[in-house]
PDB file of N, CA and C in Angstrom:
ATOM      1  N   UNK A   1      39.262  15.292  47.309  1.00  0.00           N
ATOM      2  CA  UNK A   1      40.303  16.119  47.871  1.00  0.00           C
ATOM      3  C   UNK A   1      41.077  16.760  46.726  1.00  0.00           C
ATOM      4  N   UNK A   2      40.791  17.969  46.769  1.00  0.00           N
ATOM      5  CA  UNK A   2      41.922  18.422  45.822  1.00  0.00           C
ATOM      6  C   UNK A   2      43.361  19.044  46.451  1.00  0.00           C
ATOM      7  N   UNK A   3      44.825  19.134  45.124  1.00  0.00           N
ATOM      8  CA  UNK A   3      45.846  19.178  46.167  1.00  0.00           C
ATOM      9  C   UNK A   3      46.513  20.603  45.040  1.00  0.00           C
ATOM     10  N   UNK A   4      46.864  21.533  45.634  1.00  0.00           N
ATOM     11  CA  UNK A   4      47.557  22.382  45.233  1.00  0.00           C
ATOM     12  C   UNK A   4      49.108  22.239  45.204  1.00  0.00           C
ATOM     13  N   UNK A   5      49.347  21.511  43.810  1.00  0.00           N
ATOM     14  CA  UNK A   5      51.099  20.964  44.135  1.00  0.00           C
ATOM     15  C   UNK A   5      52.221  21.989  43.471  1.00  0.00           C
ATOM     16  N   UNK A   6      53.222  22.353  43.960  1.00  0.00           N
ATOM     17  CA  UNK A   6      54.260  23.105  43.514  1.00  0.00           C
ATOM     18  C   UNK A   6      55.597  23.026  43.734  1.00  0.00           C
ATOM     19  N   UNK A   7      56.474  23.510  42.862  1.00  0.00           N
ATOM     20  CA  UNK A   7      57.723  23.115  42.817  1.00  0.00           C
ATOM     21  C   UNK A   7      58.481  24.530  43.431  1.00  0.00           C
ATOM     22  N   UNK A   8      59.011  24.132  44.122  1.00  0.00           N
ATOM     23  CA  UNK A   8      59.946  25.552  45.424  1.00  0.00           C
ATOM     24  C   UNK A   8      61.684  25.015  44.969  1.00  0.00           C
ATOM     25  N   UNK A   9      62.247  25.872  44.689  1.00  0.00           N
ATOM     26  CA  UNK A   9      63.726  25.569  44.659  1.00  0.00           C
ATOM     27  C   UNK A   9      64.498  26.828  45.582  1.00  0.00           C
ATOM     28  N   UNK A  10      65.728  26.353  46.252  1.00  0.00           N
ATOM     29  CA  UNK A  10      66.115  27.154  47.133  1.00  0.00           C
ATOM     30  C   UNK A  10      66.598  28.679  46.063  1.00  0.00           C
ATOM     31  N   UNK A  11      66.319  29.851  46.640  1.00  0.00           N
ATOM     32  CA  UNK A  11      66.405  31.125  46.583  1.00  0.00           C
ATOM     33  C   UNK A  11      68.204  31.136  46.303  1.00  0.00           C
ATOM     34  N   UNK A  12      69.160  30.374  46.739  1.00  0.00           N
ATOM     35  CA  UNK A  12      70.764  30.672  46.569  1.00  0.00           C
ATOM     36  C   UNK A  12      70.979  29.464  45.616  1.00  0.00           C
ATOM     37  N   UNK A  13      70.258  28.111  45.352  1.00  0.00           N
ATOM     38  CA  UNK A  13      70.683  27.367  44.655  1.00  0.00           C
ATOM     39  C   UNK A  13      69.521  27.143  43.793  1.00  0.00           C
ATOM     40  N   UNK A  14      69.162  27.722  42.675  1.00  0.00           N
ATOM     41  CA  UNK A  14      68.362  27.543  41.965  1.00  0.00           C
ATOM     42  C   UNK A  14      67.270  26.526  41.471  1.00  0.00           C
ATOM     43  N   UNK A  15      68.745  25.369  41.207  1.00  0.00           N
ATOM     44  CA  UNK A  15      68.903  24.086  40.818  1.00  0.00           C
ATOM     45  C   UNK A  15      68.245  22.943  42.106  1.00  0.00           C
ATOM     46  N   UNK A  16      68.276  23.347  43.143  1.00  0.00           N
ATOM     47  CA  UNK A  16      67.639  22.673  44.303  1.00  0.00           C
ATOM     48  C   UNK A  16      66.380  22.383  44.099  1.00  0.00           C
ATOM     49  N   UNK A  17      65.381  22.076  43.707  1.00  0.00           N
ATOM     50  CA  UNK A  17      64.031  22.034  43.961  1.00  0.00           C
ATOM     51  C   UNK A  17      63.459  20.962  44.911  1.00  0.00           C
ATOM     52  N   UNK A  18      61.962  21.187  44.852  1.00  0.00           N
ATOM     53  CA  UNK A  18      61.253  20.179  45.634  1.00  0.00           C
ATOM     54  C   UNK A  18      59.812  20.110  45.218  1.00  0.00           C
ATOM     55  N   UNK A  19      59.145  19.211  45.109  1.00  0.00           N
ATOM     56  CA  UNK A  19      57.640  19.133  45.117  1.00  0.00           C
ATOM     57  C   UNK A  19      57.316  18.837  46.174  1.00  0.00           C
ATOM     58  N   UNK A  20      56.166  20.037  46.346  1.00  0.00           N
ATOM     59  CA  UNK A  20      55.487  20.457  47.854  1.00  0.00           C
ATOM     60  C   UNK A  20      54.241  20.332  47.858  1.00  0.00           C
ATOM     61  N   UNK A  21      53.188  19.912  48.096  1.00  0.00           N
ATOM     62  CA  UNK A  21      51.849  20.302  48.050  1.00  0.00           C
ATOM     63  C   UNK A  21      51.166  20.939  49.416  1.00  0.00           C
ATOM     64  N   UNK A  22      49.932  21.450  48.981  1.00  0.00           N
ATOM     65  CA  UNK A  22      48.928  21.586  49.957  1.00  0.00           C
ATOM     66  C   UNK A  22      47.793  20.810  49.645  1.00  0.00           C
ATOM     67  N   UNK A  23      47.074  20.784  50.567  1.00  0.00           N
ATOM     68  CA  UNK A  23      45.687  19.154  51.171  1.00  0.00           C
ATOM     69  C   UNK A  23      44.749  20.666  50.992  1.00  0.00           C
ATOM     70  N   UNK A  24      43.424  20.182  50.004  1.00  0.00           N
ATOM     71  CA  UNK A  24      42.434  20.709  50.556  1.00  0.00           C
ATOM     72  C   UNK A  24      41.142  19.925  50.635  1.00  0.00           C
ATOM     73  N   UNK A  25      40.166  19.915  51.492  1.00  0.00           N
ATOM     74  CA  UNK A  25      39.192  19.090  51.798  1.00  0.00           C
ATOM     75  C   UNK A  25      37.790  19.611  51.039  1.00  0.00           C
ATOM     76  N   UNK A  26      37.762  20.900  51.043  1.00  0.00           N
ATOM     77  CA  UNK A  26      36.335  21.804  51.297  1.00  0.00           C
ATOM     78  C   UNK A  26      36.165  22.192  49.566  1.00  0.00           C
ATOM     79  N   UNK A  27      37.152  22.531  48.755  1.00  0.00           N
ATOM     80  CA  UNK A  27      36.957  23.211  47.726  1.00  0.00           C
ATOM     81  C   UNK A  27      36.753  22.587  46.466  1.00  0.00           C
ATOM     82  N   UNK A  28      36.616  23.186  45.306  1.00  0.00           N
ATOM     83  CA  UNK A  28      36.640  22.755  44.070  1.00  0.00           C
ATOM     84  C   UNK A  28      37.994  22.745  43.428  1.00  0.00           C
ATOM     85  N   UNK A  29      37.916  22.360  42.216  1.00  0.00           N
ATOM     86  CA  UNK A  29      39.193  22.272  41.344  1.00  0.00           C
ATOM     87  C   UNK A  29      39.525  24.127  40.737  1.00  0.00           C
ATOM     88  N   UNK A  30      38.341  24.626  40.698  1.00  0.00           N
ATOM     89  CA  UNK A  30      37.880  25.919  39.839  1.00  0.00           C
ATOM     90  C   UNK A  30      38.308  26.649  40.950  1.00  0.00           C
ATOM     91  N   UNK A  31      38.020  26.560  42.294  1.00  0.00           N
ATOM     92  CA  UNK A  31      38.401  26.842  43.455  1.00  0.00           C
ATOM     93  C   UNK A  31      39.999  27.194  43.556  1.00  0.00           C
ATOM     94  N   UNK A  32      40.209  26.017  43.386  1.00  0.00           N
ATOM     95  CA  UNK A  32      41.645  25.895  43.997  1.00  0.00           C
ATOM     96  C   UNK A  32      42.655  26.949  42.919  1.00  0.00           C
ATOM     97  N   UNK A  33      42.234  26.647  41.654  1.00  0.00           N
ATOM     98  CA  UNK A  33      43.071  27.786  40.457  1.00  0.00           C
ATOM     99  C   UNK A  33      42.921  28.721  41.352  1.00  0.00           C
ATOM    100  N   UNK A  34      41.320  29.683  41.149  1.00  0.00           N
ATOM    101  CA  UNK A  34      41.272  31.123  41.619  1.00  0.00           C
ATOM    102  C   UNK A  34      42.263  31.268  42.949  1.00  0.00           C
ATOM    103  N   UNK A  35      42.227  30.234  43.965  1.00  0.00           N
ATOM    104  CA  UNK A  35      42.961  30.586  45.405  1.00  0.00           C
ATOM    105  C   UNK A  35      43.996  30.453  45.364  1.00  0.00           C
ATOM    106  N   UNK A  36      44.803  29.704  44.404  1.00  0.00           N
ATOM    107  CA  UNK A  36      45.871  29.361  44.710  1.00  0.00           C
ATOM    108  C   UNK A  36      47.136  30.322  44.906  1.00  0.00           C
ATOM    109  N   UNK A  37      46.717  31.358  44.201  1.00  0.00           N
ATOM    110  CA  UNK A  37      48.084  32.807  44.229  1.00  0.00           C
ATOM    111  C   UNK A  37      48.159  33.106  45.985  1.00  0.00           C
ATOM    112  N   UNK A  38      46.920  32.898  46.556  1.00  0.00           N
ATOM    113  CA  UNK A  38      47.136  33.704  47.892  1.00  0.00           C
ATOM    114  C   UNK A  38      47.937  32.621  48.414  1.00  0.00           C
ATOM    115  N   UNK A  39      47.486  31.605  48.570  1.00  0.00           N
ATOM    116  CA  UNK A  39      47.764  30.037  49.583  1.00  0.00           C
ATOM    117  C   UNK A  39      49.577  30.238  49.187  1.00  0.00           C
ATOM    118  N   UNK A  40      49.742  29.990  48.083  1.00  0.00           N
ATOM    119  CA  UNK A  40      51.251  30.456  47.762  1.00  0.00           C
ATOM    120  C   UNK A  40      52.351  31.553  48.582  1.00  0.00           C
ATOM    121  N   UNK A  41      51.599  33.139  48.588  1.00  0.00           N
ATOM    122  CA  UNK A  41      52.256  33.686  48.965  1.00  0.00           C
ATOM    123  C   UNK A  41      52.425  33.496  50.326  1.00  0.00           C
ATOM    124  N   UNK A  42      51.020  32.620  51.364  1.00  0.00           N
ATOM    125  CA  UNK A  42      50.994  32.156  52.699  1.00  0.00           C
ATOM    126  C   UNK A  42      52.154  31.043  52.787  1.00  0.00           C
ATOM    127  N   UNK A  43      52.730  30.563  51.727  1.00  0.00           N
ATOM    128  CA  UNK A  43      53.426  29.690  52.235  1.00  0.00           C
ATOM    129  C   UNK A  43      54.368  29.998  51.640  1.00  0.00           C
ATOM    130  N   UNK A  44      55.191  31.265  50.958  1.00  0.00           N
ATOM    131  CA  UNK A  44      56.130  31.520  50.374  1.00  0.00           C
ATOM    132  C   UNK A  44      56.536  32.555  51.681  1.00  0.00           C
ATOM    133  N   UNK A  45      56.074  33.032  52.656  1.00  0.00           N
ATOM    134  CA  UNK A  45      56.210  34.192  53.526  1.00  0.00           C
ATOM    135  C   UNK A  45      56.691  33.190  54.757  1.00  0.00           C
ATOM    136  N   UNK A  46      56.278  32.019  54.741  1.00  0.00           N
ATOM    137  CA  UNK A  46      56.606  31.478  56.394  1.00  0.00           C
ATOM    138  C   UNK A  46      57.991  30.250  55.872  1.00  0.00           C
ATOM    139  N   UNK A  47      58.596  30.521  54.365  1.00  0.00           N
ATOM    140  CA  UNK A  47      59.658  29.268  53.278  1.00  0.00           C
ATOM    141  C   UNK A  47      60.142  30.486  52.604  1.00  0.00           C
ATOM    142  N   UNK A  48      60.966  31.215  53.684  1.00  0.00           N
ATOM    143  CA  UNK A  48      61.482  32.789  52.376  1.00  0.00           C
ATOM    144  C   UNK A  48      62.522  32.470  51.767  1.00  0.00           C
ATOM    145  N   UNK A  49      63.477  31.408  52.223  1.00  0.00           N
ATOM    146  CA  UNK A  49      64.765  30.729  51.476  1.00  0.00           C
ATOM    147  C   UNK A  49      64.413  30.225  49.824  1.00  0.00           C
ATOM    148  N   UNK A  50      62.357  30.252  49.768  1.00  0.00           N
ATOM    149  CA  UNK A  50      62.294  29.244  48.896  1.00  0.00           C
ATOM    150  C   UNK A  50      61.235  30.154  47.626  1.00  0.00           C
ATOM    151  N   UNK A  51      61.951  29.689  46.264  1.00  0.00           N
ATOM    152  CA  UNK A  51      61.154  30.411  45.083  1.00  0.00           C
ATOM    153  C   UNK A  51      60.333  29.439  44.357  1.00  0.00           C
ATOM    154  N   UNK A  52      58.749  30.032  44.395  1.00  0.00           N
ATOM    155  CA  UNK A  52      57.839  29.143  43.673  1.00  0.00           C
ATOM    156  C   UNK A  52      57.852  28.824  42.073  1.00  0.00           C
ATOM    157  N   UNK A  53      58.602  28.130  41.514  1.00  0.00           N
ATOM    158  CA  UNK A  53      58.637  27.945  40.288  1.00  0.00           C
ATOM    159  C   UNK A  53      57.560  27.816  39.515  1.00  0.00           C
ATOM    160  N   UNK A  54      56.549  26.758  39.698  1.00  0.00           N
ATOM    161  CA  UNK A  54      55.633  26.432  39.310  1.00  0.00           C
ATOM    162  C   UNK A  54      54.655  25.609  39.741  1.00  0.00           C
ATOM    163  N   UNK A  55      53.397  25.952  39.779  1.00  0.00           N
ATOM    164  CA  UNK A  55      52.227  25.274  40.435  1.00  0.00           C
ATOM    165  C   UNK A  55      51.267  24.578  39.161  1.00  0.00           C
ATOM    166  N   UNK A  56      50.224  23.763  40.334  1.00  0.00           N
ATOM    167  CA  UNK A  56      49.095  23.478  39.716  1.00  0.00           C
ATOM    168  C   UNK A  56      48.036  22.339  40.452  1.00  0.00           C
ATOM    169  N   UNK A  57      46.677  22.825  40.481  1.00  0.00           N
ATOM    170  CA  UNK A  57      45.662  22.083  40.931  1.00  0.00           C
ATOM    171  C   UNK A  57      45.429  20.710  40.129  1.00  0.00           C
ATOM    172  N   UNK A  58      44.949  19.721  41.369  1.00  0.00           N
ATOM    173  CA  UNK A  58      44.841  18.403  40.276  1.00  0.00           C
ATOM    174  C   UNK A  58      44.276  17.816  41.885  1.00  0.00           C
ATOM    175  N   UNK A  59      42.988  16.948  41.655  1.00  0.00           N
ATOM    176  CA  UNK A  59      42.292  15.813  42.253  1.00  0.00           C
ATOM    177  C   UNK A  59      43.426  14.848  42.744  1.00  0.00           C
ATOM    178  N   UNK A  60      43.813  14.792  44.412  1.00  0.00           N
ATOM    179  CA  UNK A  60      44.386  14.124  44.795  1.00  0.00           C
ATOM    180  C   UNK A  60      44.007  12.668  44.687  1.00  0.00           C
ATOM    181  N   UNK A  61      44.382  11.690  44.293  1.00  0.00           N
ATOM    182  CA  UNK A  61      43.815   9.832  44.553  1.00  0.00           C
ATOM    183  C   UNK A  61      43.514   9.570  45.927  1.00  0.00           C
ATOM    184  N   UNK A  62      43.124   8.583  46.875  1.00  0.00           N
ATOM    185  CA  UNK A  62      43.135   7.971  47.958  1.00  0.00           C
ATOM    186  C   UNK A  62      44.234   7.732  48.138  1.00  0.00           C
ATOM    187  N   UNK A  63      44.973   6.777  47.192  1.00  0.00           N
ATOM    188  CA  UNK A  63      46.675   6.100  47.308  1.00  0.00           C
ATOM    189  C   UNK A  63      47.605   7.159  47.555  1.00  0.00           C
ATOM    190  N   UNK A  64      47.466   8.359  46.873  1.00  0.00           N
ATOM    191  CA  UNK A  64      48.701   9.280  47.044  1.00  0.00           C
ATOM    192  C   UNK A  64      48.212   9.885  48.627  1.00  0.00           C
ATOM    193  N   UNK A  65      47.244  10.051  49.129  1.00  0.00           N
ATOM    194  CA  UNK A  65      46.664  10.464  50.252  1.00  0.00           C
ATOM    195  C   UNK A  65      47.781  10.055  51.774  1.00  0.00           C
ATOM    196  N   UNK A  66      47.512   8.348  51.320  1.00  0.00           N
ATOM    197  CA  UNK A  66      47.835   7.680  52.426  1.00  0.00           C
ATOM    198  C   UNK A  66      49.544   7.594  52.111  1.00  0.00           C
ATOM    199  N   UNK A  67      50.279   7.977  51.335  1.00  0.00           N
ATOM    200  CA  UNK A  67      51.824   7.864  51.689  1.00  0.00           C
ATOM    201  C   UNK A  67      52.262   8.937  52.139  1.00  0.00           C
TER     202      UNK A  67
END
């Protein structure tokens, strides 16, 4: 499973952030780089309060799966 994880901080409070991810089942790691700009703006358009600071692909564990 790879997980596309990123940090969103609110648009009026800069300083707010959060680590967010997305689950993917189907793709590669090489995958997930190239896709990741779109998947972003899909989830920056439906979270408009919220600015993507910074991302990055990385092989989710089983353990982080299940919390």
């Amino acid at each position: 499973m790879i997980e596309l994880l990123f940090v969103a901080c609110l648009s009026t409070a800069p300083t707010e952030c959060r680590e967010r991810s997305l689950l993917f089942t189907d793709i590669s790691p090489t995958q997930c780089l190239m896709g990741a700009q779109p998947e972003l703006a899909k989830w920056s358009a439906h979270h408009p309060k919220f600015d993507i600071k910074s991302w990055r692909c990385r092989t989710a564990s089983l353990a982080e799966q299940q919390i």
